[in-house]
Protein backbone atom coordinates (compact mmCIF):
# COMPACT_ATOMS: atom_id res chain seq x y z
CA UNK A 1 0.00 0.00 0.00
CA UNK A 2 1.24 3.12 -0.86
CA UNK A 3 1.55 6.45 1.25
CA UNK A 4 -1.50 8.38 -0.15
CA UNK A 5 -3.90 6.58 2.84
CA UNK A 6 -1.92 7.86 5.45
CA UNK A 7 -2.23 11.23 4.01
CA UNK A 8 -5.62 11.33 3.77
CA UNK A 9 -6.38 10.22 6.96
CA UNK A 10 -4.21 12.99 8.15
CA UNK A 11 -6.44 15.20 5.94
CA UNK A 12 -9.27 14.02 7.09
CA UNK A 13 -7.95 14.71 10.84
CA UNK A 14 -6.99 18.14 10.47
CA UNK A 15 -10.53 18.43 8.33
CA UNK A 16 -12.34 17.67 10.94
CA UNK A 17 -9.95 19.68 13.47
CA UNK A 18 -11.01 22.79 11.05
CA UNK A 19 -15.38 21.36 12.12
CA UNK A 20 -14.30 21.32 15.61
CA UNK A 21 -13.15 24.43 16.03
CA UNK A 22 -16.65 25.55 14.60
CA UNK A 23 -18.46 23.39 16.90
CA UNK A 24 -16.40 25.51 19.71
CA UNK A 25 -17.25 28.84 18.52
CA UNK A 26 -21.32 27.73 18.48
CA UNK A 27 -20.84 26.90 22.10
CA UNK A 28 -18.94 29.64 22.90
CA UNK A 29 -21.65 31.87 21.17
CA UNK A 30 -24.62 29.93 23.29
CA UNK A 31 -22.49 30.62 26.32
CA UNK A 32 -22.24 34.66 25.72
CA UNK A 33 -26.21 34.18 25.04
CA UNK A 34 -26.59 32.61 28.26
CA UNK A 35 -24.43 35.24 30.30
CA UNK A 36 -26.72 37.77 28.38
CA UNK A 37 -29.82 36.30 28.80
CA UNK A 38 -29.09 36.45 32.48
CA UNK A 39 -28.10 39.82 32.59
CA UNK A 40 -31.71 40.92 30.84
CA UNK A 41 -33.15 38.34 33.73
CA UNK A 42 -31.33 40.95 36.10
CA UNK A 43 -32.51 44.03 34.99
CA UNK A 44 -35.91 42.99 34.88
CA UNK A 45 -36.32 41.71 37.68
CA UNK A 46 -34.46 44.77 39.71
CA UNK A 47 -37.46 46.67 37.33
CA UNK A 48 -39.76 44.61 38.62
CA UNK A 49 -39.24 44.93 42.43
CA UNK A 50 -39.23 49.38 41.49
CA UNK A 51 -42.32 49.11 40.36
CA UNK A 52 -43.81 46.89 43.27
CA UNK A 53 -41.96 49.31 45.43
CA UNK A 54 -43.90 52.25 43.47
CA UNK A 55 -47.12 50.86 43.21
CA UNK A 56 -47.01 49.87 47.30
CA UNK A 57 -46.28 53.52 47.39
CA UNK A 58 -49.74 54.75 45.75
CA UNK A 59 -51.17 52.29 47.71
CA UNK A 60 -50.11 53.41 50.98
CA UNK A 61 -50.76 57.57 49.73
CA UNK A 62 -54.42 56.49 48.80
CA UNK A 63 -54.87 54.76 52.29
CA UNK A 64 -53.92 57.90 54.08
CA UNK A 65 -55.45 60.26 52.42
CA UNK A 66 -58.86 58.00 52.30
CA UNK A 67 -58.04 58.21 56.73
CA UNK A 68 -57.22 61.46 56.03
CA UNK A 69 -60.91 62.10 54.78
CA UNK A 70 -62.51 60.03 57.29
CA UNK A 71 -61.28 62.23 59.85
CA UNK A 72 -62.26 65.76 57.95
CA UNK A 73 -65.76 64.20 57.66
CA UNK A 74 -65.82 63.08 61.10
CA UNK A 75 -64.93 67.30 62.17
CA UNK A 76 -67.63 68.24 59.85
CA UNK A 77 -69.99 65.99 61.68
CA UNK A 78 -68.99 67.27 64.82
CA UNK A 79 -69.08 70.73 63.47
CA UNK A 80 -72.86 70.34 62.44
CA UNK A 81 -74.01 68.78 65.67
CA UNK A 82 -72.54 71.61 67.35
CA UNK A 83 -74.58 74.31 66.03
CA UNK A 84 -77.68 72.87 67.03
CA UNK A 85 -76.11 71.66 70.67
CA UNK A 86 -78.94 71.75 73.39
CA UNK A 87 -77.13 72.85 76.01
CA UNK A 88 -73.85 73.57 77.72
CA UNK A 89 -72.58 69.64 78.39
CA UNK A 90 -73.53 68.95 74.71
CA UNK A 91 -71.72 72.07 73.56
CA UNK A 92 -68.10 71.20 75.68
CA UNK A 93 -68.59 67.43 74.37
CA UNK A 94 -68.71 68.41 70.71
CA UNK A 95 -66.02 71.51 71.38
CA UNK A 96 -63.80 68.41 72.80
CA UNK A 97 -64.41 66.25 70.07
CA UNK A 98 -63.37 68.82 67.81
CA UNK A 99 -60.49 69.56 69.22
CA UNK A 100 -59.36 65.94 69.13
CA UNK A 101 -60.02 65.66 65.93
CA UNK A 102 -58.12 68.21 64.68
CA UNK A 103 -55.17 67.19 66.57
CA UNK A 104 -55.50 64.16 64.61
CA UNK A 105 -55.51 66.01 61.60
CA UNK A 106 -52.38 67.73 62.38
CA UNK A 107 -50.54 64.82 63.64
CA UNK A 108 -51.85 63.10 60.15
CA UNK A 109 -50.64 65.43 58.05
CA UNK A 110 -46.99 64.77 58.86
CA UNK A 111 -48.06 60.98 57.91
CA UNK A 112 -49.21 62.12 55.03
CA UNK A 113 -46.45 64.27 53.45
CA UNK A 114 -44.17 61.65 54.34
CA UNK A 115 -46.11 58.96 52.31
CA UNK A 116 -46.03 61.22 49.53
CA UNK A 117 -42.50 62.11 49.77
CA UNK A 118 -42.32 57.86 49.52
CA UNK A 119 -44.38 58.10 46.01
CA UNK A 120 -41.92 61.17 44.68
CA UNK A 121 -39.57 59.08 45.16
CA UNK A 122 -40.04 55.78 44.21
CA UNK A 123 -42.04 57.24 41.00
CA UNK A 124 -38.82 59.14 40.29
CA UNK A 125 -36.88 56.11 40.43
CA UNK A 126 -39.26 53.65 38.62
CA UNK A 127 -39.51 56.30 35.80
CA UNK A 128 -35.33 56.23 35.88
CA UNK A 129 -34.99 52.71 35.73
CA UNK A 130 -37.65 52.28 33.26
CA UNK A 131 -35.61 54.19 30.91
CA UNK A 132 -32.70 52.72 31.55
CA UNK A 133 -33.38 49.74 31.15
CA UNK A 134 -35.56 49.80 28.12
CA UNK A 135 -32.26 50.93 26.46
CA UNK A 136 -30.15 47.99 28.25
CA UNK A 137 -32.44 45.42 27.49
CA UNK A 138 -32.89 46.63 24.20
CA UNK A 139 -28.93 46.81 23.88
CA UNK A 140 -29.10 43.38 24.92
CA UNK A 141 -31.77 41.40 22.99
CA UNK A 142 -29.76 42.82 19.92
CA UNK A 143 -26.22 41.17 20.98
CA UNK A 144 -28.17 37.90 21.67
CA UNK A 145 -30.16 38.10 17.75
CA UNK A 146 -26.86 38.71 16.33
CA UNK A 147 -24.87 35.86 17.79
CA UNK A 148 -27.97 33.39 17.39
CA UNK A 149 -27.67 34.52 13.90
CA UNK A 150 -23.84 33.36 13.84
CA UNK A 151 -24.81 30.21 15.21
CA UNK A 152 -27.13 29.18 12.54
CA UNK A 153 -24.67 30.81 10.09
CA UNK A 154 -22.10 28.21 11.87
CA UNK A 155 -24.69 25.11 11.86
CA UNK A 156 -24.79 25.74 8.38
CA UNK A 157 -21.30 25.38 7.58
CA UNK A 158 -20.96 22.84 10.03
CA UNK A 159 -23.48 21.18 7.83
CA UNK A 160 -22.02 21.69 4.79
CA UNK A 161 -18.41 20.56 5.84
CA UNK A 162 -20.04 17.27 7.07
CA UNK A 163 -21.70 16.90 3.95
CA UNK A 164 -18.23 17.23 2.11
CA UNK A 165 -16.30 15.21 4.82
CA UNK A 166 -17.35 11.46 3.35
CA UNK A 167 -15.61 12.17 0.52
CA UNK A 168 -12.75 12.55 2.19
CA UNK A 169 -12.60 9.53 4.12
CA UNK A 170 -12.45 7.32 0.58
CA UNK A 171 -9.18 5.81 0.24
CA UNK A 172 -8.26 5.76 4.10
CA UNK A 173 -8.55 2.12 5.81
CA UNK A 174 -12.03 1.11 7.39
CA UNK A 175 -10.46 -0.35 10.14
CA UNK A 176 -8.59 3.46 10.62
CA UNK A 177 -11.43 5.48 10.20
CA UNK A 178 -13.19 2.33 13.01
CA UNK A 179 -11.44 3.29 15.57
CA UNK A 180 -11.30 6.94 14.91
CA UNK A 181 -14.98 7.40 15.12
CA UNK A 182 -15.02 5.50 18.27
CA UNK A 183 -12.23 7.86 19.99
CA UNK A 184 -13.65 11.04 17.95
CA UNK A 185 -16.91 9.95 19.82
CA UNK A 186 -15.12 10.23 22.99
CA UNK A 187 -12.65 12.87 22.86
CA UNK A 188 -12.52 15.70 20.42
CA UNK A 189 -8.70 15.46 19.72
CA UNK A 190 -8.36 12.01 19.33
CA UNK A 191 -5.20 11.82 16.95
CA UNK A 192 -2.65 14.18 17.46
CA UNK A 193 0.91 14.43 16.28
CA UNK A 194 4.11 13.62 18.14
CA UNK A 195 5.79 16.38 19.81
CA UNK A 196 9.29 16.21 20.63
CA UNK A 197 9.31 12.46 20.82
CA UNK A 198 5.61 12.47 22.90
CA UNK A 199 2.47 12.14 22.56
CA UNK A 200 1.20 15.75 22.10
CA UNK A 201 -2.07 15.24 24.13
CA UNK A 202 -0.95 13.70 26.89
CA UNK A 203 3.08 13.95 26.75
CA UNK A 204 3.81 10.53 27.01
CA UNK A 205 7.36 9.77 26.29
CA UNK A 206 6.96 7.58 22.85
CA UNK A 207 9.85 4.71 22.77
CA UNK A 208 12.29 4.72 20.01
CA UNK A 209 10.97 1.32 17.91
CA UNK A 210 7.18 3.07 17.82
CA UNK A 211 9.26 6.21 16.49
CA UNK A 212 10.96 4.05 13.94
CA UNK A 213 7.55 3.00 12.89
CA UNK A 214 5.84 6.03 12.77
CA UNK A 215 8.34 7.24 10.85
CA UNK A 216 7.15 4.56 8.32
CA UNK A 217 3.84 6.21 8.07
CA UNK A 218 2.47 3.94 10.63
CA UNK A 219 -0.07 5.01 12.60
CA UNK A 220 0.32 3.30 16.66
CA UNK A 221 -2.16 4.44 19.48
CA UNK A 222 -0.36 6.13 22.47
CA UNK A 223 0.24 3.66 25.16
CA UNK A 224 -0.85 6.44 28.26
CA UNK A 225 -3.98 7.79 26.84
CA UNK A 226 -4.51 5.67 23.55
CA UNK A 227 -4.71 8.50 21.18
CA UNK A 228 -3.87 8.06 17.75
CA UNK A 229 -0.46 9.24 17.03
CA UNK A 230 1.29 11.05 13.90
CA UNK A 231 4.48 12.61 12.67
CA UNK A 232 4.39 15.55 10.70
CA UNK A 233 5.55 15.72 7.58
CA UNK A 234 8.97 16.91 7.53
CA UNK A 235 9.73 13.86 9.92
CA UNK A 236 8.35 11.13 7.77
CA UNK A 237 10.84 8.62 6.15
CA UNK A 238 10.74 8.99 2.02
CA UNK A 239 8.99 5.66 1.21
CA UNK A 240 6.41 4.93 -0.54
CA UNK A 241 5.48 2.24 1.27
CA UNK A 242 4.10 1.46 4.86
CA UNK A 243 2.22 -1.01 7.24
CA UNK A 244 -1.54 -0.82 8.06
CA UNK A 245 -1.94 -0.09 12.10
């Protein structure tokens, strides 16, 4: 057999090396979606919890001015009856009453403002954040369209390279491309070349007879992490002949 099988295996390898790599990218890309989908999952929810904030703040403002009213009614009540008072006792009971109520009033009032000064505020800062984060969200939903749009740009090329990648495993041994697809199933580097005398995945020193061989265009499996092993080019004996692995 001559040397053109080992060659296009190794084509075939760094083929698929060249899919890989794309198949990293598309989960890199679904990562930065995730990170971003979170962060629009933050702002909205720190939205959320201003506007519960504001509307509990419109809540409380109509509660005290609706006690508010309840004791202005309750004066004008008391201010009627005491026009037509029948006597003395009457009249200092309804004067009293009066007086209590309006030191209600006052003392309400301060209630009041404050629960107003609440609604200034948290409309204020609902409005703010509203604002902002329609832009920001906005911002975001944009990065994530444009890197799901990479990814099915990628899929598709990912496609189309494994459409084209059969016809590059013709001519390289069934039982090679066998146990490739088993490893490749497992790994995603499963033959790599030899690097200074190792295996380049897992540094294994590589003895001098499987060097001798490799240099023969064989291929051996590394005996630490049983990777499929390679020389490059430039290290390969020039013979045109070699023995199946």
């Amino acid at each position: 057999m001559n040397s053109q099988p080992f060659q296009r295996f190794i084509d075939l390898i760094t083929y698929d090396q060249t899919i890989h790599v794309v198949e990293k990218e598309i989960k890199a890309l679904e990562k930065e979606i995730a990170e971003l989908n979170s962060k629009i999952k933050e702002f909205e929810q720190e939205l959320s919890a201003s506007q519960e904030l504001w509307h509990d703040a419109q809540k409380e403002v109509a509660l005290k001015e609706l006690e508010m009213k309840a004791l202005d009614d309750l004066e004008k009540e008391a201010q009627k009856k005491i026009d037509s008072a029948q006597n003395q006792k009457e009249y200092v009971s309804l004067k009293k009453e009066i007086d209590n109520l309006k030191t209600k009033q006052h003392e309400f009032e301060d209630t009041l403002i404050q629960a107003w000064n609440t609604l200034e505020t948290t409309d204020r800062d609902y409005k703010h954040k509203l604002a902002l984060s329609a832009d920001k969200i906005g911002e975001l939903h944009n990065k994530v369209d444009e890197k799901r749009k990479k990814i099915l740009d990628h899929e598709q090329h990912v496609r189309e390279m494994n459409l084209a990648r059969e016809e590059r495993t013709n001519g390289v041994p069934a039982e090679w491309l066998e146990k490739y697809a088993m490893m490749r199933s497992r790994i995603p580097n499963p033959v790599v070349p030899v690097i200074s005398d190792a295996c380049g995945a897992c540094f294994y020193k590589i003895p001098q007879q499987d060097l001798m061989a490799l240099r023969r265009r064989k291929l051996l499996q590394c005996k630490d992490c049983y990777r499929f092993l390679y020389l490059e080019t430039s290290q390969l004996e020039p013979e045109t002949q070699h023995e199946a692995a």
